[in-house]
C-alpha atoms as a PDB file:
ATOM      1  CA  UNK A   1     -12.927  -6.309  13.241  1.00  0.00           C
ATOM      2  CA  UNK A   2      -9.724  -4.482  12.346  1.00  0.00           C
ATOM      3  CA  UNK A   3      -7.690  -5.215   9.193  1.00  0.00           C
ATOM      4  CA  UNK A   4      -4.871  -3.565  10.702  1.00  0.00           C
ATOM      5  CA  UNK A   5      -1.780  -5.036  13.245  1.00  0.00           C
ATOM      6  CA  UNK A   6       1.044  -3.310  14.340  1.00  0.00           C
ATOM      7  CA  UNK A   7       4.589  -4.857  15.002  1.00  0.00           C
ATOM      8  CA  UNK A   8       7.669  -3.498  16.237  1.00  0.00           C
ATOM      9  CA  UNK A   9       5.279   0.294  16.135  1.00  0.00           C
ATOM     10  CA  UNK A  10       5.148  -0.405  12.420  1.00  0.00           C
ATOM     11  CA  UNK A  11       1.742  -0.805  10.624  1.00  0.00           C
ATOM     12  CA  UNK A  12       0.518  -3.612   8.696  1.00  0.00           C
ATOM     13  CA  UNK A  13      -2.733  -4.208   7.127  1.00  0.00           C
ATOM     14  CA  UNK A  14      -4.790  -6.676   4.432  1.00  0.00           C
ATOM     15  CA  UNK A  15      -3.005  -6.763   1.094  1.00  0.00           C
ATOM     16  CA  UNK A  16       0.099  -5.938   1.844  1.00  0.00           C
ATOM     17  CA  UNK A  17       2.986  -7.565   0.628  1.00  0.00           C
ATOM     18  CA  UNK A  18       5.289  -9.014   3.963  1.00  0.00           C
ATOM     19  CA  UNK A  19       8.512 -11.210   4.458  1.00  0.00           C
ATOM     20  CA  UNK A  20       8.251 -13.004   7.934  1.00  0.00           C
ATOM     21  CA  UNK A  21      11.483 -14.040   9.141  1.00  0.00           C
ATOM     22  CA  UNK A  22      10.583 -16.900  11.314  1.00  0.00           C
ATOM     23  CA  UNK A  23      12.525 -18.546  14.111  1.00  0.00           C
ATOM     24  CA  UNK A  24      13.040 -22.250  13.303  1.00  0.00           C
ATOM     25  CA  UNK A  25      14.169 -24.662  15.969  1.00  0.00           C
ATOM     26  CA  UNK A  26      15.905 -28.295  14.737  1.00  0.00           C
ATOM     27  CA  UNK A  27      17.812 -30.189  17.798  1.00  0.00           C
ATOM     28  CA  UNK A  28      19.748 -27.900  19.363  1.00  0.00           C
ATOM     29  CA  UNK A  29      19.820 -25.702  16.618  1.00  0.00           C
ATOM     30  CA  UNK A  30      18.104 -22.346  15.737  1.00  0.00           C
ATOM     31  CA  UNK A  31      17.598 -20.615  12.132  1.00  0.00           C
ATOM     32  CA  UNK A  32      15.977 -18.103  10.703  1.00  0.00           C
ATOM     33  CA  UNK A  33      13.083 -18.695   7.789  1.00  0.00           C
ATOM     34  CA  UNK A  34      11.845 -16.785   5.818  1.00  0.00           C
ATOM     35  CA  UNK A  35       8.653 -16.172   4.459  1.00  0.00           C
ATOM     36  CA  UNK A  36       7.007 -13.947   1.951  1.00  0.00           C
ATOM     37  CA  UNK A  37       3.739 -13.307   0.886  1.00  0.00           C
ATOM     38  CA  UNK A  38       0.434 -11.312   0.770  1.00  0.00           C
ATOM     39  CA  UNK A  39      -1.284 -10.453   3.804  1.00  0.00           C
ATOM     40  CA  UNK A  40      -4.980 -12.205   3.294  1.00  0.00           C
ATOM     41  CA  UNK A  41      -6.707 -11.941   6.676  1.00  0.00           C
ATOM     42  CA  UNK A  42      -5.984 -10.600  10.491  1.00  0.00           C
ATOM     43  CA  UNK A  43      -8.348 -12.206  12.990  1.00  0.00           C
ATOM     44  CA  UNK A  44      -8.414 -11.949  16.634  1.00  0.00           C
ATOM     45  CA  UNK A  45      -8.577  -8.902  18.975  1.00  0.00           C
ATOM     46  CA  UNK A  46      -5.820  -7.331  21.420  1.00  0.00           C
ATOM     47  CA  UNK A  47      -3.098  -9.720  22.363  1.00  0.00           C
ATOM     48  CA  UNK A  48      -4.265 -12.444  20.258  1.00  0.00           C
ATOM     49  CA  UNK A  49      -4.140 -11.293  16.907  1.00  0.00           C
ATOM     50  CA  UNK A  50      -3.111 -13.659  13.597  1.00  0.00           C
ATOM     51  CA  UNK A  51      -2.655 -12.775  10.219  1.00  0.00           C
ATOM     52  CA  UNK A  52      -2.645 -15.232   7.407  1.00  0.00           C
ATOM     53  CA  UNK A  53       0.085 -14.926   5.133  1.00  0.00           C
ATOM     54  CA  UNK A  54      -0.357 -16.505   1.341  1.00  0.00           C
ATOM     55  CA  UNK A  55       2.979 -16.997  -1.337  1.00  0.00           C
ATOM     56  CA  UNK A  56       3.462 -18.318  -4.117  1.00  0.00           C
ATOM     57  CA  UNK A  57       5.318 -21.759  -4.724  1.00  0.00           C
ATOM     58  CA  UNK A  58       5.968 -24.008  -7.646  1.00  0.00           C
ATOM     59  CA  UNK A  59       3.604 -25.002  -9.989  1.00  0.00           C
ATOM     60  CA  UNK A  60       0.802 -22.468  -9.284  1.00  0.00           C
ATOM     61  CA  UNK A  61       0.788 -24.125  -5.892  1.00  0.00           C
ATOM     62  CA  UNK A  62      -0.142 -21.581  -3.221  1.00  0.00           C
ATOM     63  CA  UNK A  63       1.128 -21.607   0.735  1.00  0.00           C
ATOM     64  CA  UNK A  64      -0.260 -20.177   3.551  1.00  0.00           C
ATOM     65  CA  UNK A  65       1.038 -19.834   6.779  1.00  0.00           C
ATOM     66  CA  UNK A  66      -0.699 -18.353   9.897  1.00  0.00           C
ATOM     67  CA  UNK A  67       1.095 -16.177  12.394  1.00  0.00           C
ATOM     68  CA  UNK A  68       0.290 -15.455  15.674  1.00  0.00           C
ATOM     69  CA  UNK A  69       1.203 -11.297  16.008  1.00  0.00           C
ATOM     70  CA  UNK A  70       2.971 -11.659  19.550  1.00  0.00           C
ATOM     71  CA  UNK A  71       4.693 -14.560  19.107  1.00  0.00           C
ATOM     72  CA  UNK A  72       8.333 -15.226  20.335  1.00  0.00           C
ATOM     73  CA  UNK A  73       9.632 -17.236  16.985  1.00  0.00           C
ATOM     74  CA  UNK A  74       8.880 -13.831  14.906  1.00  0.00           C
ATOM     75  CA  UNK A  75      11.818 -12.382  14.428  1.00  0.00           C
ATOM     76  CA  UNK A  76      10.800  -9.656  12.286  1.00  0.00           C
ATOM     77  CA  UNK A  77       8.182  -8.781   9.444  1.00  0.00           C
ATOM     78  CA  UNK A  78       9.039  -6.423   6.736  1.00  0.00           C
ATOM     79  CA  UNK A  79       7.147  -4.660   4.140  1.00  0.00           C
ATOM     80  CA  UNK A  80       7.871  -5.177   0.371  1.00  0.00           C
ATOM     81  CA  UNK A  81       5.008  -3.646  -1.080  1.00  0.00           C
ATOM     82  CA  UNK A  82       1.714  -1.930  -0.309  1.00  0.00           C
ATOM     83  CA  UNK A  83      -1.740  -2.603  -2.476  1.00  0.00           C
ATOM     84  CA  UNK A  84      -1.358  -0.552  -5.721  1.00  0.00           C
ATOM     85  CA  UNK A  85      -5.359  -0.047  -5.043  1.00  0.00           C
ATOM     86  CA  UNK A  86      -6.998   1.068  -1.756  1.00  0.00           C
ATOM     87  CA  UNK A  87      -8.332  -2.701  -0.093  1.00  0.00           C
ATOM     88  CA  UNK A  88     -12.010  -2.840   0.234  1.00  0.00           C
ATOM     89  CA  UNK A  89     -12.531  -6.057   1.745  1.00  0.00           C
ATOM     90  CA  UNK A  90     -11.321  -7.746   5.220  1.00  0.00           C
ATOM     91  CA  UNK A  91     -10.351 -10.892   3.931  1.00  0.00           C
ATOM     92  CA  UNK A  92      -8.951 -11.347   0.492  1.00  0.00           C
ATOM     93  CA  UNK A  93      -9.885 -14.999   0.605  1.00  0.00           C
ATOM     94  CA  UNK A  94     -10.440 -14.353  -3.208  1.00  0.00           C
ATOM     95  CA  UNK A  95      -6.940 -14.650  -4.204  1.00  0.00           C
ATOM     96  CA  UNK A  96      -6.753 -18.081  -2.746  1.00  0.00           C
ATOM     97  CA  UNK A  97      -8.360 -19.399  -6.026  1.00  0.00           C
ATOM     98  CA  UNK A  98      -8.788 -17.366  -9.070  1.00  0.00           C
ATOM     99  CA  UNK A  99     -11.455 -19.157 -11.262  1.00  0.00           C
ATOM    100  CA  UNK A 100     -12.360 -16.379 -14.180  1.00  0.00           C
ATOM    101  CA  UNK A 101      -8.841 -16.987 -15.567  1.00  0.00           C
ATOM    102  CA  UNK A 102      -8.246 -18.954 -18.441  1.00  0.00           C
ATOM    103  CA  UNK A 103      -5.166 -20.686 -17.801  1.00  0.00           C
END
């Protein structure tokens, strides 16, 4: 399975650090979100690709969201950051809960 997408002919892959800017619809009414985070997982193959997308919040509290690659409501992704270390694994599931730190 690759750990690579591609959007807009730009390449994305696991570990990377993305803002989503998401299409929101309320009533008749339609916004653009935002969303930032580390790229933990891209599953599917071809046209139906997702990548999992983990921040941050409040209170050690951590979000994900999962976006389908093709989808209409993605307005754009950019890249913030790339790993500072080459990515060994597929899925960085790992981050979701770090145990061997002593809070």
């Amino acid at each position: 399975m690759s750990i690579k997408f591609t959007f807009q002919d730009k390449e994305y892959s696991v570990g990377d650090t993305v803002k989503v800017n998401y299409k929101i619809k309320e009533k008749d009414k339609e916004r653009i979100q935002a969303f930032d985070g580390v790229i933990l997982s891209v599953t599917g193959l071809g046209e139906n690709k997702n990548f999992t997308v983990m921040k941050k919040a409040s209170d050690g509290v951590n979000v994900e969201r999962i976006f389908v690659v093709n989808s209409p409501w993605i307005d754009s992704i950019k890249k913030l950051r790339s790993p500072k270390t080459k990515i060994r694994r597929s899925k960085l599931y790992y981050l979701r809960d770090p145990k061997s730190r002593s809070v």
